[in-house]
Protein backbone atom coordinates (compact mmCIF):
# COMPACT_ATOMS: atom_id res chain seq x y z
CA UNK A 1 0.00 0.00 0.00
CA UNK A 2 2.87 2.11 0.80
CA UNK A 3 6.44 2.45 -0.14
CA UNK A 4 9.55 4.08 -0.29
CA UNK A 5 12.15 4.31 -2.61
CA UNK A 6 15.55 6.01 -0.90
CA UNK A 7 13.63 8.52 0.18
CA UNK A 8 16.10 11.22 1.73
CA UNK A 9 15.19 14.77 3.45
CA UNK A 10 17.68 17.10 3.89
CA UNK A 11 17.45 20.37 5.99
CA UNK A 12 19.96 23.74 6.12
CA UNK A 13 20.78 24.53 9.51
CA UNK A 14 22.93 27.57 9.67
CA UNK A 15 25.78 26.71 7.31
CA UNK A 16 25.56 23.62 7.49
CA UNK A 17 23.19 20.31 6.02
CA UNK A 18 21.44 18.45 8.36
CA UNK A 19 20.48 14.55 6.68
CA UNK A 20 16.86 13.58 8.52
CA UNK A 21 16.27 10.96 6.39
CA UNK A 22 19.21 9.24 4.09
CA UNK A 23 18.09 7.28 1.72
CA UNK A 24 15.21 5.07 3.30
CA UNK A 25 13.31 2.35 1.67
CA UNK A 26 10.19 0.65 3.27
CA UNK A 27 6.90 -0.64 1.91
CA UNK A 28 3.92 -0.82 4.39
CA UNK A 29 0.94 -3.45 3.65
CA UNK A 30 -2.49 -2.53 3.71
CA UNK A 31 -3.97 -3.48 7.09
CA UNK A 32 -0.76 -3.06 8.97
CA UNK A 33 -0.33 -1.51 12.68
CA UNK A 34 3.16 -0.17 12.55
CA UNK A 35 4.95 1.64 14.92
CA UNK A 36 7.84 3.78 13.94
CA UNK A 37 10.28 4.09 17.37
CA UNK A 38 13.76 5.63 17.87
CA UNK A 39 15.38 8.38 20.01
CA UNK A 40 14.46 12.39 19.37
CA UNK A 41 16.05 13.60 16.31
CA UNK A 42 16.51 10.36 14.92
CA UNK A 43 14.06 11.03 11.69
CA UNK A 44 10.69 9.14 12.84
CA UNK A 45 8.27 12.24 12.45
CA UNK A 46 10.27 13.31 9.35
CA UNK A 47 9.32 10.31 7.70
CA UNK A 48 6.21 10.23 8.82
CA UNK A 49 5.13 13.10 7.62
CA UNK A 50 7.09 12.61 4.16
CA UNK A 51 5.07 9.18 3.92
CA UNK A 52 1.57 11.15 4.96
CA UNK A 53 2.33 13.51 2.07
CA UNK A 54 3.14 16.49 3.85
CA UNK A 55 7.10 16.67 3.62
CA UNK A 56 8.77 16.87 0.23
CA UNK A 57 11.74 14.34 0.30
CA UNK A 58 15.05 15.93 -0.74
CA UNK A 59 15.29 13.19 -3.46
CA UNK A 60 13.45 9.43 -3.49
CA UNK A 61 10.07 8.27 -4.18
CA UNK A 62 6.49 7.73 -2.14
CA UNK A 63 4.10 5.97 -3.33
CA UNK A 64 0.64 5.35 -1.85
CA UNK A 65 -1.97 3.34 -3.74
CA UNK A 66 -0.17 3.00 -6.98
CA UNK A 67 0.32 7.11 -6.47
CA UNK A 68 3.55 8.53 -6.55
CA UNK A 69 2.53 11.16 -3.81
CA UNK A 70 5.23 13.87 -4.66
CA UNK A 71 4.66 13.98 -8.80
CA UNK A 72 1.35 16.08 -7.83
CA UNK A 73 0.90 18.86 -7.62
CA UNK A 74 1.05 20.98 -4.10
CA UNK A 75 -3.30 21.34 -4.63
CA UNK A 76 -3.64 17.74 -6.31
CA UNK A 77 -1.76 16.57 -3.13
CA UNK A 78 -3.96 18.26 -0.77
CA UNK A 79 -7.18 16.74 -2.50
CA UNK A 80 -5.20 12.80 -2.03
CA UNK A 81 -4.54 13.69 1.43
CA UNK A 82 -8.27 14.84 2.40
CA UNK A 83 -9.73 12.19 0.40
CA UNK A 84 -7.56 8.97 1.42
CA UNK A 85 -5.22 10.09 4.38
CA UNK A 86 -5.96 10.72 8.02
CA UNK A 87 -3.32 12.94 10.81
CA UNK A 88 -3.55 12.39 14.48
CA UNK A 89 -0.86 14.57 16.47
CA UNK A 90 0.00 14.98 19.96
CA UNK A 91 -1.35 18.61 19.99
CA UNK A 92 -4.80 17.78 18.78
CA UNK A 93 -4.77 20.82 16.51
CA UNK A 94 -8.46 21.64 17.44
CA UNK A 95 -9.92 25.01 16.14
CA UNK A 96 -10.32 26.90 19.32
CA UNK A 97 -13.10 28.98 18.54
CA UNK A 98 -15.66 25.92 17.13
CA UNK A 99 -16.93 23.48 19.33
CA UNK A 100 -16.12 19.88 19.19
CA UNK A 101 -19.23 18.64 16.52
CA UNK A 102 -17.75 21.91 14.01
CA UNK A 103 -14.33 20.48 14.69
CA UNK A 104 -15.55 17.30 13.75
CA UNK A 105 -17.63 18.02 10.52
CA UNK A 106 -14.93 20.58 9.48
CA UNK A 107 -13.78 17.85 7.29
CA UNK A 108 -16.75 17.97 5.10
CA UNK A 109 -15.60 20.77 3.47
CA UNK A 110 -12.06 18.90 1.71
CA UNK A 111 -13.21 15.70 1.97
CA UNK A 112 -15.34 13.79 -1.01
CA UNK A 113 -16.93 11.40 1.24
CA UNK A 114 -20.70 12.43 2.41
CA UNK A 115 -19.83 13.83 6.16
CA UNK A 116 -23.26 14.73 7.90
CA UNK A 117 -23.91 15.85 11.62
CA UNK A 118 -25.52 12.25 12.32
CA UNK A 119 -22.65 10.29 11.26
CA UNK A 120 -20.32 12.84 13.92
CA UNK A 121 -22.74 12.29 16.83
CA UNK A 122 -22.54 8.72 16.18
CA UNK A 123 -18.71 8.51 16.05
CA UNK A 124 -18.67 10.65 19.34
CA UNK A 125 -20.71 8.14 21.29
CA UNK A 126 -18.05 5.49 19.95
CA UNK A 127 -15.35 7.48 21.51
CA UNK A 128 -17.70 8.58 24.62
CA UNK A 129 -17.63 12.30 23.49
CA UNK A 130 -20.88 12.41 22.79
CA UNK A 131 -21.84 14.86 26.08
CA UNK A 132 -19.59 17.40 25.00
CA UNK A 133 -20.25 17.81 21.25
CA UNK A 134 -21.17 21.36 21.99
CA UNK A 135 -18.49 22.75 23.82
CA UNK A 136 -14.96 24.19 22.72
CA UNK A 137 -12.16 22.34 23.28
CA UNK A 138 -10.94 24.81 25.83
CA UNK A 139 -13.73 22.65 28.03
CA UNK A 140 -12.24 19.62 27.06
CA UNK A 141 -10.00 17.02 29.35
CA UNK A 142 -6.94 16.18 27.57
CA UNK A 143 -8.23 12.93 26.97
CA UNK A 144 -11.37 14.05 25.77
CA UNK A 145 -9.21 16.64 23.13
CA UNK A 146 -7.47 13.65 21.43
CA UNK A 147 -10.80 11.96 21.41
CA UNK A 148 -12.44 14.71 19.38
CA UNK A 149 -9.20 14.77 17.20
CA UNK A 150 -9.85 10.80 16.45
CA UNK A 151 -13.23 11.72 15.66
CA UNK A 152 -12.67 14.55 13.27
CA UNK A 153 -10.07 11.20 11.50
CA UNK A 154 -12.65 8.58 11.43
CA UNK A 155 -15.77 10.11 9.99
CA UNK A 156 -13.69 10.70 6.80
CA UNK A 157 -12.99 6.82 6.62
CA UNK A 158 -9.25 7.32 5.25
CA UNK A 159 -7.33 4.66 3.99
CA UNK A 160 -4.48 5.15 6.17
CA UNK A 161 -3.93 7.17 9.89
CA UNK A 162 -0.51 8.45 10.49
CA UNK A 163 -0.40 9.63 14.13
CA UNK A 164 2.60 11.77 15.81
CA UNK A 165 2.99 10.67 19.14
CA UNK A 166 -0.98 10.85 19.84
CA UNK A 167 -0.50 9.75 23.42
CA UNK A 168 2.55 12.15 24.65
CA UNK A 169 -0.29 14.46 26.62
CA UNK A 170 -1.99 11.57 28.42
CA UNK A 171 -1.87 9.97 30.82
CA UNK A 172 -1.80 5.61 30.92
CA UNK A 173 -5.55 5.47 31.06
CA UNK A 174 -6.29 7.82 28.41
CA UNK A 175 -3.37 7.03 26.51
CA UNK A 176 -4.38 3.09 26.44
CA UNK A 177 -7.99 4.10 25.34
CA UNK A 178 -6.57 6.01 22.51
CA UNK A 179 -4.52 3.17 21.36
CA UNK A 180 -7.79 0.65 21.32
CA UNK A 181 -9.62 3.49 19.05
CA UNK A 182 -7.00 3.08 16.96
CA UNK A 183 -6.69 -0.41 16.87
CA UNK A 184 -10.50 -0.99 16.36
CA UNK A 185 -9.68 1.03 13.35
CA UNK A 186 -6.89 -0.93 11.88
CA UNK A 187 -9.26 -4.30 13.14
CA UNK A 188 -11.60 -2.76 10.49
CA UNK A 189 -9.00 -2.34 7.59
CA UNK A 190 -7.62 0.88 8.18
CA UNK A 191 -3.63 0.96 8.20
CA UNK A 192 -2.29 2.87 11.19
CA UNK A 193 1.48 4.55 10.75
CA UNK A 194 2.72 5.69 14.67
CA UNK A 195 5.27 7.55 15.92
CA UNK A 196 5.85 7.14 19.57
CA UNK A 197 8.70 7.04 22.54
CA UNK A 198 5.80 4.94 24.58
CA UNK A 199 5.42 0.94 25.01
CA UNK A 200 1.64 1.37 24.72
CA UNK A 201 0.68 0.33 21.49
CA UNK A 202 3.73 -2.82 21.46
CA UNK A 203 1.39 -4.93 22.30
CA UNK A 204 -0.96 -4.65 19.44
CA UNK A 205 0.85 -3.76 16.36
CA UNK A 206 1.87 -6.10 13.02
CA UNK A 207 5.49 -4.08 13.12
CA UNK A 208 7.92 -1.94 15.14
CA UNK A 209 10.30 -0.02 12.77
CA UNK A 210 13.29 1.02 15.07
CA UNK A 211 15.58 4.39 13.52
CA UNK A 212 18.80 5.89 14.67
CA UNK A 213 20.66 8.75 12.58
CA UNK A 214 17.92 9.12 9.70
CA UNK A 215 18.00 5.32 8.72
CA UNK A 216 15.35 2.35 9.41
CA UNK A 217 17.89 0.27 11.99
CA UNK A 218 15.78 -3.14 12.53
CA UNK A 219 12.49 -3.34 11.96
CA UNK A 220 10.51 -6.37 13.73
């Protein structure tokens, strides 16, 4: 479903080149749980967010669905994103000023997919949210923020989650309810791409990718 070909991002710091990624290759099968692991600095949200199409690689190739992800176009690549692609990230990246059903349904406006107000309430009950669809998430728990942010993902129905360390604000209890939303996901056919420093989700995924210095190191 996914792959890489050498992908490599390079940033300028200063005077100098920085190599985040150097020359990676990976594929990732439809259906898979993985979880990408590995000291800070060592590349692991850099290439997630190349893979999720929101990175351009320096050089190398990423290729979702038959899609070469980076020969679109900066607007063509927005469109695959909203339409097939779903981000979860540790700072929920809720609109402040809408409450939590508008933060849900703002999806409706990028993505293809019918989104209605029924099929939000109905997610939030899933995800025990339901009670607070009408406040801002400045009324929101932690918990309850990452919650909404999984909803606002799952009523487009992407092919594929990518999530940036989704349970660095919680605490074990919320963090280990946020990693069975996401597994009753992947249960359901969705692939789910994770960044973490946490042991929570080792349990349940297909795959740990380990990285070290921009470079996959063992993956198991």
């Amino acid at each position: 479903m996914i792959k890489t070909e050498k992908i490599t991002k390079i940033f300028r710091s200063g005077k100098r080149n920085v190599i985040a990624l150097n020359e990676v290759d990976l594929t990732i099968e439809k259906g898979e749980f993985v979880l990408i692991k590995g000291h800070s600095g060592c590349g692991k949200s850099t290439l997630l967010f190349t893979l999720g199409g929101m990175l351009n690689p320096s050089s190398g190739t990423v290729i979702i669905d038959n899609v070469s992800v980076y020969n679109k176009s900066e607007k063509e690549r927005a469109a695959f994103r909203a339409n097939h692609i779903g981000f979860v990230f540790q700072s929920y990246h809720l609109l402040p000023y809408l409450t939590v059903l508008e933060n849900i349904l703002i999806s409706q406006r990028l993505n293809k997919n019918r989104v209605t107000k029924e099929m939000a309430v109905e997610i939030a009950e899933s995800l025990n949210i339901a009670h607070r669809l009408n406040h801002k998430p400045s009324e929101l728990s932690v918990g309850e923020k990452q919650r909404a942010a999984l909803a606002r993902v799952f009523i487009t129905n992407p092919n594929v989650i990518f999530a940036d360390e989704p349970t660095g604000n919680l605490d074990p209890e919320n963090a280990k309810e946020v990693i069975d939303h996401l597994k009753r996901y992947n249960v359901n056919g969705g692939t789910v791409i994770l960044v973490t420093h946490d042991n929570e989700a080792d349990e349940v995924a297909d795959r740990i990718i380990n990285m070290s210095n921009g470079k996959i190191n063992n993956s198991q």
